[in-house]
Protein backbone atom coordinates (compact mmCIF):
# COMPACT_ATOMS: atom_id res chain seq x y z
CA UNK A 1 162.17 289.98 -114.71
CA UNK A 2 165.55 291.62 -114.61
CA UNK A 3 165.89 294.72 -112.41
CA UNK A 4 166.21 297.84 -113.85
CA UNK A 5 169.91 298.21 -111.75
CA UNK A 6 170.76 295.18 -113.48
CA UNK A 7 170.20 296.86 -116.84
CA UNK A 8 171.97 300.26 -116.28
CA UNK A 9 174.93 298.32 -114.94
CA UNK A 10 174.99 296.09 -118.42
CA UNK A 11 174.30 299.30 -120.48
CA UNK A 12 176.96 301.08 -118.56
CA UNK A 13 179.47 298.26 -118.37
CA UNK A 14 179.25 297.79 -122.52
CA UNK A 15 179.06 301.17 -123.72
CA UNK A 16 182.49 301.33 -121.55
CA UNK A 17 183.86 298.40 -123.51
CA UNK A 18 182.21 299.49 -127.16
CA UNK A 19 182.36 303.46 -126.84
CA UNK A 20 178.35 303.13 -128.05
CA UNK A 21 175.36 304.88 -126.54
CA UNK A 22 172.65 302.33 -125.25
CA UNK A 23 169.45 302.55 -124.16
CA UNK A 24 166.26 299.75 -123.68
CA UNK A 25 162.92 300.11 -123.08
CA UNK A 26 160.33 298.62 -122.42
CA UNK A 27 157.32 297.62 -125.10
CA UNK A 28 155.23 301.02 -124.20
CA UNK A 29 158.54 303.22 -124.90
CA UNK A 30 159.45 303.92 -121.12
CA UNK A 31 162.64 303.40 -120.28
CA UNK A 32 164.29 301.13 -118.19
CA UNK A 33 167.92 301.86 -118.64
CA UNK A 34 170.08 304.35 -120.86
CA UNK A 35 173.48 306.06 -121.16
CA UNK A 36 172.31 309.07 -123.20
CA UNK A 37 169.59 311.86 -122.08
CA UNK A 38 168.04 312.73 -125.56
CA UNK A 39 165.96 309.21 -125.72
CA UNK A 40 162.56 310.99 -124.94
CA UNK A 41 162.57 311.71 -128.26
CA UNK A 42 162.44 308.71 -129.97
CA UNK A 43 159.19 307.66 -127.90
CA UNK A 44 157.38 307.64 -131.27
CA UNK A 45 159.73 305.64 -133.06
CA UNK A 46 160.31 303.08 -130.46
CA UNK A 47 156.38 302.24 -130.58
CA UNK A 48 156.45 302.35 -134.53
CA UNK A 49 159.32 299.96 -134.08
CA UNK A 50 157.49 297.70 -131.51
CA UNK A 51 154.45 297.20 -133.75
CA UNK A 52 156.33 296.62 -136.78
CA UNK A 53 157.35 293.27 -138.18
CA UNK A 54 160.93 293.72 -137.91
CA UNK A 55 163.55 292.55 -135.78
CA UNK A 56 166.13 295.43 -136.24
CA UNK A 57 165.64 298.82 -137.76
CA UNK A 58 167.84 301.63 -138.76
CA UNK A 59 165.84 305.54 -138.42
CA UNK A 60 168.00 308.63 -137.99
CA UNK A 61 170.91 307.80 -136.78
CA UNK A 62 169.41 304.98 -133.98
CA UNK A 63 169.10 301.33 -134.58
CA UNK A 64 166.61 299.43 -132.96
CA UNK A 65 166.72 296.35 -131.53
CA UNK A 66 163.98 293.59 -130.21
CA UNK A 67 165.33 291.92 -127.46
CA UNK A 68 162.64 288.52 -127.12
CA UNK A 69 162.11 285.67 -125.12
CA UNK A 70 160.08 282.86 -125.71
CA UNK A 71 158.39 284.25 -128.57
CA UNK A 72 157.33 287.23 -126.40
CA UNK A 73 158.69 290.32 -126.90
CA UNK A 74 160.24 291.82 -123.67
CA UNK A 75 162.36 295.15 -124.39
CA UNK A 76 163.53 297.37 -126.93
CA UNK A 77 167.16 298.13 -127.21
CA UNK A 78 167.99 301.20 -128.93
CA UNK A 79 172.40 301.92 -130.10
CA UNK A 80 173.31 305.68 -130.86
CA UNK A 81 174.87 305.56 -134.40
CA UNK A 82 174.55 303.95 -137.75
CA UNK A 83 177.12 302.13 -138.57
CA UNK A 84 177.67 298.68 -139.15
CA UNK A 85 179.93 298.53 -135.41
CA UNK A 86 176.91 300.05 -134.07
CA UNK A 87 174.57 297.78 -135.63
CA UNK A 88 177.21 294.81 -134.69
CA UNK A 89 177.33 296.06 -130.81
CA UNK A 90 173.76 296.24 -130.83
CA UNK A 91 173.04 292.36 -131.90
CA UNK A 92 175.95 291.80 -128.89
CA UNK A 93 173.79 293.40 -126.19
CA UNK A 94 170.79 291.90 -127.36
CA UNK A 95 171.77 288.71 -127.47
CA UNK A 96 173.47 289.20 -123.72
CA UNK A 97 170.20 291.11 -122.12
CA UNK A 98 168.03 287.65 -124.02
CA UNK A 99 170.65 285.58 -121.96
CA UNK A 100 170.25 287.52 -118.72
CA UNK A 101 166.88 286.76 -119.09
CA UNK A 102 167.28 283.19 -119.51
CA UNK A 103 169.28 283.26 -115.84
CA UNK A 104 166.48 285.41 -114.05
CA UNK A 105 163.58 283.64 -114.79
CA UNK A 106 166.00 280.35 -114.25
CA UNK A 107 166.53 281.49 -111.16
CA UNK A 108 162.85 282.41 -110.12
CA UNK A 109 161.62 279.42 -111.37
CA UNK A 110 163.89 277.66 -109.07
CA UNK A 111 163.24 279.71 -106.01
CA UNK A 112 159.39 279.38 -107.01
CA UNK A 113 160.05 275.48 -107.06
CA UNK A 114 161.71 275.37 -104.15
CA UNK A 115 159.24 277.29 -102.37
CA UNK A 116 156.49 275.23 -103.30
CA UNK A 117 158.75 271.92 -102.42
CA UNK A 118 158.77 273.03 -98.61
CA UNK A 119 155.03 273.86 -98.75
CA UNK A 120 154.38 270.37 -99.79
CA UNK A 121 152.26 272.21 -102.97
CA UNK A 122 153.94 269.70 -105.31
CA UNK A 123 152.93 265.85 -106.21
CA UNK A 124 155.84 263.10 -106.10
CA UNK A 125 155.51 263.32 -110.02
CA UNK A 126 156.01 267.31 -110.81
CA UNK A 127 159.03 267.53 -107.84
CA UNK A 128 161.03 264.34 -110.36
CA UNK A 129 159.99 266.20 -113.28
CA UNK A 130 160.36 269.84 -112.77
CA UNK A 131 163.77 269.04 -110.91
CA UNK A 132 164.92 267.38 -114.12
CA UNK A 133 164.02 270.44 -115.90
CA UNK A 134 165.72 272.48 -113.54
CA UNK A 135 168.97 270.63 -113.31
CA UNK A 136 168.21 270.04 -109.89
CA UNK A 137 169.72 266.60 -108.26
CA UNK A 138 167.25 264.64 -106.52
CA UNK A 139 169.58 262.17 -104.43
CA UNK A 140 171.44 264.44 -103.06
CA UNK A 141 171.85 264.78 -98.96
CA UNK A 142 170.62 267.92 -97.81
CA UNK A 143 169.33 269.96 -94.72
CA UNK A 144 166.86 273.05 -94.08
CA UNK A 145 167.78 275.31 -91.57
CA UNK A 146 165.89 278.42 -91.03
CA UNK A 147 167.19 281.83 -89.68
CA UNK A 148 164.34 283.52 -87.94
CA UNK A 149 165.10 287.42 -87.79
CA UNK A 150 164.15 289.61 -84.56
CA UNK A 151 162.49 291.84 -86.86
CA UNK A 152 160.57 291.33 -90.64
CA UNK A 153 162.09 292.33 -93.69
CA UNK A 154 165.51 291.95 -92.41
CA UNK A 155 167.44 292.62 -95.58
CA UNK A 156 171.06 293.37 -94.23
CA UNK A 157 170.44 289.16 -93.00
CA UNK A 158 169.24 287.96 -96.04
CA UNK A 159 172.02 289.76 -98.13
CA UNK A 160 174.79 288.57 -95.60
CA UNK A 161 173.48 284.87 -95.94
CA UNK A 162 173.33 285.15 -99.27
CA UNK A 163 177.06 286.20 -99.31
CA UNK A 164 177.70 283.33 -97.46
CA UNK A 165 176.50 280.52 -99.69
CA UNK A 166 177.24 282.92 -102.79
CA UNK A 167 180.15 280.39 -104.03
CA UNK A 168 177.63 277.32 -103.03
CA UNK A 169 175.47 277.13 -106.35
CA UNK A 170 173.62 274.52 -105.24
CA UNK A 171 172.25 275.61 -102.25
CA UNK A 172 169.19 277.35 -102.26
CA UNK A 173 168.23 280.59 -100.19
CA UNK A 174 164.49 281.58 -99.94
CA UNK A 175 161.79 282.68 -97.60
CA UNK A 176 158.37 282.02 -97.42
CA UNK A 177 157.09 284.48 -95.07
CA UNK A 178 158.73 287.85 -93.85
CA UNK A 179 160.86 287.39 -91.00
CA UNK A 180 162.13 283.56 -91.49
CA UNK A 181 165.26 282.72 -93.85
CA UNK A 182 165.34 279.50 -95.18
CA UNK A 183 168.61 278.00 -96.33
CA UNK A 184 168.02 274.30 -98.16
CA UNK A 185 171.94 273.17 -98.18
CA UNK A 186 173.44 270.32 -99.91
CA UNK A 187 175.89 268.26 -98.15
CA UNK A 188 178.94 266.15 -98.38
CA UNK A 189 178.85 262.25 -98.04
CA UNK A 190 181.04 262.99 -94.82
CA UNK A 191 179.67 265.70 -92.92
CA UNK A 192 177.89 265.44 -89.60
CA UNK A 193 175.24 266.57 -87.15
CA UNK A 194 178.46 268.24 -85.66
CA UNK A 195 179.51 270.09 -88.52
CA UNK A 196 176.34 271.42 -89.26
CA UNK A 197 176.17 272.42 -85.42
CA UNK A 198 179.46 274.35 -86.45
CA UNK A 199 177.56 275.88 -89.68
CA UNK A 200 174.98 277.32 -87.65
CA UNK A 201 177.18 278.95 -85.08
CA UNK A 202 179.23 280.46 -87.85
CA UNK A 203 176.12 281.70 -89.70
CA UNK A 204 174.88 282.93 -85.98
CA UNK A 205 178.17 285.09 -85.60
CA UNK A 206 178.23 286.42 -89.15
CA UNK A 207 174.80 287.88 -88.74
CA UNK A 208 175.40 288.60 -85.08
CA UNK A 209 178.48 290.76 -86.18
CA UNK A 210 178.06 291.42 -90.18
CA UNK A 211 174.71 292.18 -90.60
CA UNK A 212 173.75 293.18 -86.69
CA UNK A 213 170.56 291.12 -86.69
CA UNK A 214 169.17 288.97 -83.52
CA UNK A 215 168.57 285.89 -84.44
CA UNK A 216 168.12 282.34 -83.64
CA UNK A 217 168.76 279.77 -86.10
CA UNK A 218 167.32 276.11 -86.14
CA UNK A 219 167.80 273.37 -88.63
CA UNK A 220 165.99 269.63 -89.11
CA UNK A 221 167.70 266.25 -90.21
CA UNK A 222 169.73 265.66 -93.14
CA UNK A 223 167.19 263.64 -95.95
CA UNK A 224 168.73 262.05 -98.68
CA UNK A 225 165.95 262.57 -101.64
CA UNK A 226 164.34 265.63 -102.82
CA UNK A 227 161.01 265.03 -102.29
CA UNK A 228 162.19 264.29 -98.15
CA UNK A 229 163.52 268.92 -97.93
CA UNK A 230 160.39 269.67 -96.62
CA UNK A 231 160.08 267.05 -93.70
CA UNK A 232 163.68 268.40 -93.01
CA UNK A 233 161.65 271.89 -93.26
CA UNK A 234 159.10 271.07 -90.85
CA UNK A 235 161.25 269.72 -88.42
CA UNK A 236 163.45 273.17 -88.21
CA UNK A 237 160.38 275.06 -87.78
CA UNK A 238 159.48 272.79 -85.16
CA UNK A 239 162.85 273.38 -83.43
CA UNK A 240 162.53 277.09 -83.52
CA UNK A 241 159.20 276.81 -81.46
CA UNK A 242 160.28 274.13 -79.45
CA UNK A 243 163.13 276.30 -78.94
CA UNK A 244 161.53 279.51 -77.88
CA UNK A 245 159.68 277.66 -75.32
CA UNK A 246 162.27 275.19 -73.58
CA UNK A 247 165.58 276.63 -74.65
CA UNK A 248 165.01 279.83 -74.86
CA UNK A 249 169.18 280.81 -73.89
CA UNK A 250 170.25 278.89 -76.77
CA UNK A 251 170.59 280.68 -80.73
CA UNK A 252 171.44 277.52 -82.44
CA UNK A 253 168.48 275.08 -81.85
CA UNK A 254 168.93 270.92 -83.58
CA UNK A 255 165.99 269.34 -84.12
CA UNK A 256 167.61 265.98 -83.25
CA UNK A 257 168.57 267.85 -79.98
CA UNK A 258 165.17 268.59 -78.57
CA UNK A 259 164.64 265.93 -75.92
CA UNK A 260 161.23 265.42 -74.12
CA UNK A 261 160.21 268.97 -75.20
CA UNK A 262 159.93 267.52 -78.54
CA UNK A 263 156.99 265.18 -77.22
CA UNK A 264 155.36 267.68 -74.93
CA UNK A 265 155.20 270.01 -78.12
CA UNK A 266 153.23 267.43 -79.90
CA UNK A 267 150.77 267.16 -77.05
CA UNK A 268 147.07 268.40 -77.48
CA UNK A 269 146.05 271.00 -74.93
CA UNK A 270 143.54 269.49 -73.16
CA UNK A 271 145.53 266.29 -72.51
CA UNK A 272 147.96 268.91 -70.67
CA UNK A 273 145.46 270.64 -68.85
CA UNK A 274 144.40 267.00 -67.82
CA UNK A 275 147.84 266.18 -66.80
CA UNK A 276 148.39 269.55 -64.91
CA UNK A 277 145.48 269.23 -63.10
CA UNK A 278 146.22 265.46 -61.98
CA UNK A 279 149.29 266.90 -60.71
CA UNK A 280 148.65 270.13 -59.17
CA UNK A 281 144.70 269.85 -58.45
CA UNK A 282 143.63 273.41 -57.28
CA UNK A 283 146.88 274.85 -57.07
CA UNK A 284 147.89 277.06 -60.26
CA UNK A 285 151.97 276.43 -61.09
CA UNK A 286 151.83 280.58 -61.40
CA UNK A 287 151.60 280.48 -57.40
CA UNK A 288 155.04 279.60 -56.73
CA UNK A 289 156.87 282.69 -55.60
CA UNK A 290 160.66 283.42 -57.02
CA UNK A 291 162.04 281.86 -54.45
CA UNK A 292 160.57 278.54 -54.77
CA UNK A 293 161.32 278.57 -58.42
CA UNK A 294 164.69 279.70 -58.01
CA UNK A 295 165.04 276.61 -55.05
CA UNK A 296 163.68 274.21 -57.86
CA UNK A 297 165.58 275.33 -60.44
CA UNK A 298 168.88 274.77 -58.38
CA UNK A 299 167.70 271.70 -56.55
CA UNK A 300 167.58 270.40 -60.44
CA UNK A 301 170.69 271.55 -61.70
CA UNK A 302 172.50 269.78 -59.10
CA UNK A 303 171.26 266.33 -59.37
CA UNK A 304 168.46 266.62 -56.64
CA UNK A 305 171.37 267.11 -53.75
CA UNK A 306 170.44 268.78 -50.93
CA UNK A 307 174.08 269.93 -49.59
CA UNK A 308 175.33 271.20 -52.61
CA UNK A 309 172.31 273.03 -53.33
CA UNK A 310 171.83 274.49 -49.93
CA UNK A 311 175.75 275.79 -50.55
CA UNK A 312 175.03 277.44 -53.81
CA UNK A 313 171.88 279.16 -52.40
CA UNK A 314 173.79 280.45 -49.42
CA UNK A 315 170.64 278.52 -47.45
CA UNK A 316 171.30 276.25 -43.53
CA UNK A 317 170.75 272.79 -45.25
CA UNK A 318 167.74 272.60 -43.16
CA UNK A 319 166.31 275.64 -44.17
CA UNK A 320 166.47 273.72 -47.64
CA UNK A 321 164.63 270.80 -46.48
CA UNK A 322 161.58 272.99 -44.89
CA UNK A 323 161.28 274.24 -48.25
CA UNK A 324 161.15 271.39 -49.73
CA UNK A 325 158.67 269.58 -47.26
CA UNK A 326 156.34 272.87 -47.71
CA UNK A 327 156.44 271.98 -51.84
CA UNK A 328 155.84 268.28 -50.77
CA UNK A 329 152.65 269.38 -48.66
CA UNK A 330 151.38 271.40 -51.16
CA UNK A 331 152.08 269.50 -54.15
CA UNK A 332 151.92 265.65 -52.87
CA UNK A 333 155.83 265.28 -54.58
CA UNK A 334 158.91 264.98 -53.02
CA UNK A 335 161.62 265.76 -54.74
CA UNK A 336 163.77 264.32 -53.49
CA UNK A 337 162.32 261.10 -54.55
CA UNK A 338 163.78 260.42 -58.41
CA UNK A 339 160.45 260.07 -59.62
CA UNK A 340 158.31 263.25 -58.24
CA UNK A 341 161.27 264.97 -59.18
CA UNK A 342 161.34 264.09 -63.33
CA UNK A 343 156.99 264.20 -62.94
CA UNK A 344 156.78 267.95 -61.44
CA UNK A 345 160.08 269.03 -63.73
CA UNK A 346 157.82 267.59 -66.63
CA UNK A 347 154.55 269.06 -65.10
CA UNK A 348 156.42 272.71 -65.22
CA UNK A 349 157.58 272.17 -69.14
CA UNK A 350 154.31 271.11 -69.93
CA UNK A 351 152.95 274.58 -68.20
CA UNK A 352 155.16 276.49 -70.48
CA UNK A 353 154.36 275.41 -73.68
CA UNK A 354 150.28 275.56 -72.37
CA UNK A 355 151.71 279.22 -71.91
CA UNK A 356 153.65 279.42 -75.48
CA UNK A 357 150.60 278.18 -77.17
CA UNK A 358 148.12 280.62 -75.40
CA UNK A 359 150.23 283.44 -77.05
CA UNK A 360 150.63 282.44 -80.01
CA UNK A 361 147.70 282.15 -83.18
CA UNK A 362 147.59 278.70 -85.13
């Protein structure tokens, strides 16, 4: 249905153009939109009007107008004067408010489509045959990506992504729950993983800046049929919780991008709890004080050598290595040795998402 704003800014806008009071209603006589104050009193004739047969009527000095879609009556439009301009102006705006309602409930019924497309709520059938209906291209390559906003109902986001894409008509905008954007974009033949790496980043800074929202943005792999947007859907949301657990530094998140923490995601719980226990026994991961971690985390970023790391942690090399052999003792890996080193670095991202998934309801 079209917004009442919507109305008073057409009412407004053509009684600027035509010089002719307007007002419309809706079928129980309460108005929706007007650009004259004296319309309370034709309350009684307006519900005369709406159960009469007619399409148009003249009564003192008003003319009445039905404005109907799809058979169903929807509003009454009512033009100060009785003249034949005034009766002319009055077909005009009826004919442009049945229009306007043509667009909205275009335009719902594609968001509603859409909507149900990501939520896999549609058979292969209806997607072919509502799309066709819709003037919706099926073959075309597209992506999801899906803005996830620090807090819900973010509307200065939404209306600044909206902006964005406002010259793209055939991207769609949506959401399907309160605090997550979704942004279904249609491609070109040539573009890339890179240049939708760029897209994100761009959208990050505009809401970042524009709109002042936190947010982190994540987006799946480009499909090349309809019926593939939600799998593209799935995999963005995936990225976004992938993301909070493993990257949780970085705003733009690629689904293709993920690495192992795209397996260890897909892990069941008790197989990590198996795993964590195989590696750690009785010793709880949580026991390592800051300054092991912070060792670790070092020892790792420089390619598991000991001088380097020992320089950046301001540490006597050996004092290093008596770390290290204390972590060996009480974990049974070295590492130093290539392969303790990727099995505990694995061990700790598999402790993190066991920690992600305890705080989070599924």
């Amino acid at each position: 249905m079209i917004s009442n704003q919507i109305l008073q800014s057409t009412v407004e806008g053509l009684k600027n153009i035509a010089r002719i009071d307007l007002c419309v209603t809706d079928t129980e006589g309460k108005v929706l939109a007007t650009t004259f104050s004296t319309v309370d009193e034709l309350e009684d004739k307006i519900l005369a009007f709406v159960d009469s047969p007619a399409e148009s009527q003249e009564i003192k000095g008003y003319q009445f107008f039905k404005v109907i879609d799809d058979n169903q009556l929807e509003y009454i439009l009512v033009a100060k004067g009785s003249s034949d301009d005034v009766y002319m102006v009055g077909k005009i705006v009826t004919f442009q408010i049945q229009n306007l309602l043509v667009a909205y409930k275009e335009r719902f019924d594609k968001d509603n489509f859409i909507k149900n497309l990501l939520l896999d709520n549609l058979l292969l059938v209806d997607i072919y045959n509502r799309a066709r209906k819709l003037h919706i291209q099926t073959d075309a390559k597209r992506v999801v990506f899906v803005i996830e906003t620090a807090s819900e109902k973010d509307n200065n986001a939404l209306e600044t992504v909206k902006n964005l894409f406002s010259s793209r008509t055939k991207d769609f905008i949506t959401a399907v729950d309160e605090r997550n954007i979704i942004i279904v974009k249609e491609i070109e033949e040539m573009e890339t993983y890179e240049d939708l790496e760029r897209m994100g980043n761009t959208m990050l800074d505009m809401l970042n800046t524009e709109a002042m929202s936190k947010v982190t943005i994540a987006y799946g792999t480009i499909v090349n049929d309809l019926k593939e947007v939600s799998k593209s859907y799935k995999e963005a949301r995936m990225a976004l919780d992938v993301g909070k657990i493993f990257y949780s530094n970085k705003c733009v998140i690629a689904y293709n991008n993920l690495g192992i923490g795209r397996l260890i995601y897909q892990l069941p719980l008790p197989l990590c709890k198996m795993f964590i226990k195989e590696i750690f026994m009785d010793k709880s991961p949580d026991e390592f004080d800051e300054e092991t971690l912070m060792t670790i985390r070092k020892f790792f970023e420089n390619n598991l050598n000991v001088s380097e790391t020992s320089r950046q942690l301001y540490i006597h090399r050996n004092t290093l290595v008596y770390r290290l052999d204390k972590l060996q003792k009480s974990t049974g890996l070295d590492l130093r040795v290539f392969e303790d080193a990727i099995t505990f670095n694995i061990a700790m991202m598999v402790v993190k998402y066991m920690k992600y998934m305890q705080t989070v309801d599924y």
